[in-house]
Protein backbone atom coordinates (compact mmCIF):
# COMPACT_ATOMS: atom_id res chain seq x y z
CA UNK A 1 3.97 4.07 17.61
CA UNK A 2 3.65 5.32 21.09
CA UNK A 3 0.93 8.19 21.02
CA UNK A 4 -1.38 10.11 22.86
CA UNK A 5 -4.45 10.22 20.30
CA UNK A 6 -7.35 8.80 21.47
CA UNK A 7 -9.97 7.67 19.35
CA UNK A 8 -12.77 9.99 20.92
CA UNK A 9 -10.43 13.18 20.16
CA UNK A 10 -9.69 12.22 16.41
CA UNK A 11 -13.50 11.53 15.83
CA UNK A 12 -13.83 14.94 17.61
CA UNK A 13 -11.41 16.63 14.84
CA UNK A 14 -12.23 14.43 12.06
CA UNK A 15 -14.69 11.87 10.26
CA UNK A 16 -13.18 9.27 8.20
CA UNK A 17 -15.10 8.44 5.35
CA UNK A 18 -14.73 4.31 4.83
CA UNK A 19 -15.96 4.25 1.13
CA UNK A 20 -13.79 7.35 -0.27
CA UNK A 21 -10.77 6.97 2.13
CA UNK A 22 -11.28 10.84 2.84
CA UNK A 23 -10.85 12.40 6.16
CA UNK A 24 -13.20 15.67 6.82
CA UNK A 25 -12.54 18.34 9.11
CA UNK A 26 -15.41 19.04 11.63
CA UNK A 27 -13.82 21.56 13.50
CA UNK A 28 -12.43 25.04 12.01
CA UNK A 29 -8.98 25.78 12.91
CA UNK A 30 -7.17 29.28 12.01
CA UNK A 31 -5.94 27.88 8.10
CA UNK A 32 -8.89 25.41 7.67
CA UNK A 33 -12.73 25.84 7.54
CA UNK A 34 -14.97 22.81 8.72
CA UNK A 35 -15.91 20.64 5.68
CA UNK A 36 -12.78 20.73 4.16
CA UNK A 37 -10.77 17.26 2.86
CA UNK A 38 -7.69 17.08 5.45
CA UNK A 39 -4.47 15.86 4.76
CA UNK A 40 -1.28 16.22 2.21
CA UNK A 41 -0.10 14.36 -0.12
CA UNK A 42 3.69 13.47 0.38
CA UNK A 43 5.96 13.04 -2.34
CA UNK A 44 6.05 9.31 -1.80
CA UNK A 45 2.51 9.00 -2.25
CA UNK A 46 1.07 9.08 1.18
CA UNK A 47 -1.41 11.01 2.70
CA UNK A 48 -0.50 12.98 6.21
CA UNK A 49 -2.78 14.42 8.47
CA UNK A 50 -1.88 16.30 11.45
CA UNK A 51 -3.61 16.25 14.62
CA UNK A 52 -2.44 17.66 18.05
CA UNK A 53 0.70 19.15 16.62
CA UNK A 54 1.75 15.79 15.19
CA UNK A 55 1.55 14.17 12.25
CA UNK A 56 0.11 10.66 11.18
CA UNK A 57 -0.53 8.86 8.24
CA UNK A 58 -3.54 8.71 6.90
CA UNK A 59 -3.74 4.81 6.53
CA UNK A 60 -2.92 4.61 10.22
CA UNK A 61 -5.60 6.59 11.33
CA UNK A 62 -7.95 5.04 9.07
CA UNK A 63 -7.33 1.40 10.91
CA UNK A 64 -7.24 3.48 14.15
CA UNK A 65 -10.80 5.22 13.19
CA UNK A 66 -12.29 1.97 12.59
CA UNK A 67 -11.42 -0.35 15.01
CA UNK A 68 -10.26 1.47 17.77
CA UNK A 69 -6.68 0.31 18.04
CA UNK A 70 -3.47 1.37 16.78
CA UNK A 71 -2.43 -1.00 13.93
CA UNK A 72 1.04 -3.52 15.51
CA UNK A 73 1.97 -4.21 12.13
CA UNK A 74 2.10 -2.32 8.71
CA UNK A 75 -0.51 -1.17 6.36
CA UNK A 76 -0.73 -2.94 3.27
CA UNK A 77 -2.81 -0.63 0.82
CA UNK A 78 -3.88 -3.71 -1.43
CA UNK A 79 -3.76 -2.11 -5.00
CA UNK A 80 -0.93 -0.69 -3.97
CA UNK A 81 -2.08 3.00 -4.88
CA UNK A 82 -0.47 4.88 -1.12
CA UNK A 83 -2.89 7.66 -1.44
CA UNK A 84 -5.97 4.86 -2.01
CA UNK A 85 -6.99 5.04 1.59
CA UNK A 86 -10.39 3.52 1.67
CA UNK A 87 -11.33 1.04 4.16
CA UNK A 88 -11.39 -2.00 1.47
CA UNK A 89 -7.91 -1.07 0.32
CA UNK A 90 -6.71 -1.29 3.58
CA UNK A 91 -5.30 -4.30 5.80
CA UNK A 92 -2.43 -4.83 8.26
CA UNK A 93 0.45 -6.93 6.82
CA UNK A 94 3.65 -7.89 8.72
CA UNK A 95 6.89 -6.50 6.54
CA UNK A 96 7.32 -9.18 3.95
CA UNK A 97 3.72 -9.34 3.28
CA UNK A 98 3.35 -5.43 2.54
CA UNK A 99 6.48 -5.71 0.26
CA UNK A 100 5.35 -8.54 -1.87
CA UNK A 101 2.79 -6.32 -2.68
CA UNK A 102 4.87 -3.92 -4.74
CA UNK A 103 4.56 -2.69 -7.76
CA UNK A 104 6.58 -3.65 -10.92
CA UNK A 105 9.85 -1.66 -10.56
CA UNK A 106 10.02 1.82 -12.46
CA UNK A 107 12.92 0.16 -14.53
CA UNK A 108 11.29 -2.87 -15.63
CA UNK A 109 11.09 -2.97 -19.52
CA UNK A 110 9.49 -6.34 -19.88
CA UNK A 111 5.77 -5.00 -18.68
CA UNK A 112 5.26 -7.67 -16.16
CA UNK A 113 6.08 -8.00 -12.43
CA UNK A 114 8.96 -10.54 -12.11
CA UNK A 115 9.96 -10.67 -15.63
CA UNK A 116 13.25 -9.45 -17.61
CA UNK A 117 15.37 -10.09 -21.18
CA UNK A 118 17.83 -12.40 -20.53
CA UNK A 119 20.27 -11.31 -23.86
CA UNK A 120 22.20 -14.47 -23.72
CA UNK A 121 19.32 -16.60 -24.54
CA UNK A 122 17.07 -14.18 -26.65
CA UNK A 123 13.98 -14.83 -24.31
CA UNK A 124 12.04 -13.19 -21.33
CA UNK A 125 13.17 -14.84 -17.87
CA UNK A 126 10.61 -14.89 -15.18
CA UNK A 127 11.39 -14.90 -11.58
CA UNK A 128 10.57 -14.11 -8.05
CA UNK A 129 11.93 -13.83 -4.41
CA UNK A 130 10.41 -15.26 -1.67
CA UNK A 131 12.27 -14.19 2.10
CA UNK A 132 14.98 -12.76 0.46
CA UNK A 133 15.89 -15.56 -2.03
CA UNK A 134 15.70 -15.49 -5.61
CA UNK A 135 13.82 -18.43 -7.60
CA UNK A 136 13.93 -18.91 -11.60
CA UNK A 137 10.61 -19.91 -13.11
CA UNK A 138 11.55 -20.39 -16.32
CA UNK A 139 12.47 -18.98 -19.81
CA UNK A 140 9.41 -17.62 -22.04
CA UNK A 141 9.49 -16.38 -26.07
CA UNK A 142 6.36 -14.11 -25.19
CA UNK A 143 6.61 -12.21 -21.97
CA UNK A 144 3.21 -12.22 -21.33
CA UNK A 145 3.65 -15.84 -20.71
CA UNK A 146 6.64 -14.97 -18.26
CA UNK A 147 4.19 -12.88 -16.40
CA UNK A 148 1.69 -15.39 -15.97
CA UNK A 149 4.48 -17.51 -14.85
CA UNK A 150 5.09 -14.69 -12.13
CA UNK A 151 1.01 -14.24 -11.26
CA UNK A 152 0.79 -18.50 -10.63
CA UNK A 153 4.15 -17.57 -8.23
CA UNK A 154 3.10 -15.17 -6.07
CA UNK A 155 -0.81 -16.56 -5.94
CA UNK A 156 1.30 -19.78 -5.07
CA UNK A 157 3.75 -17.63 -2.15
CA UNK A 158 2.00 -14.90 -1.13
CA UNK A 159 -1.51 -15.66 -1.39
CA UNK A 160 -3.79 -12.69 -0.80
CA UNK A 161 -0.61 -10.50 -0.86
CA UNK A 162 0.35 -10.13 -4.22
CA UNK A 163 -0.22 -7.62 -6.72
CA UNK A 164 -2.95 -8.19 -8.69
């Protein structure tokens, strides 16, 4: 992201608070008193903050605030929450990594990451993908057992990376 924000002007505007993930204004501006939480939260989840007539991502400037340089890869917010934007919950991730991170999908029934009914056999089929290929880990009567087939998966593929 090619920009002209320098660290001393967004610690000028704002301080980032590591432990809350909270940015605070410090300067008044004609719709915002000094004091006051910055940022919006996007319908995606994400927090924006504007600065300078543009407007970043709070995650971004968080990794900007504390160590000085623009991120070169993604963001990874590590329980996944997009809005969670305290310094713990934060760590740069190349694509793959940040998407192995995902939650279970909105239409998954089973209640575990990795895990669907398979009709034809009556049981709960556990599986995961790994760059962009698909790999069966089994068939399970309980799908809690199908999810810890998942959780032994992803601890085994993605290490750090996967959902917890």
């Amino acid at each position: 992201m090619a920009t002209n924000l320098t660290l001393e002007r967004l610690k000028e505007v704002y301080e980032y608070l590591p432990e809350s993930g909270l940015f605070i204004r410090k300067l008044r501006t004609y719709r915002h008193k000094a004091g006051e939480v910055a940022g919006t939260l996007l319908g995606e989840g994400y927090i924006q903050i504007g600065i300078g007539g543009k407007q970043y991502r709070a995650h971004r400037l968080a990794f900007f605030y504390m160590t000085g340089a623009w991120p070169e890869l993604e963001i990874d917010h590590v329980n996944g929450e997009r809005s969670d934007n305290r310094w713990e919950n934060l760590r740069e991730a190349n694509r793959f990594q940040n998407s192995w991170n995902k939650k279970k999908s909105k239409a998954n029934t089973s209640g575990y990451k990795g895990v669907s009914w398979d009709n034809t056999l009556q049981r709960y089929r556990a599986s995961i993908r790994v760059n962009g290929k698909g790999i069966y880990l089994g068939v399970y009567t309980d799908p809690k057992l199908a999810g810890a087939a998942y959780i032994e998966a992803a601890q085994y593929y993605f290490g750090e990376y996967h959902q917890h």
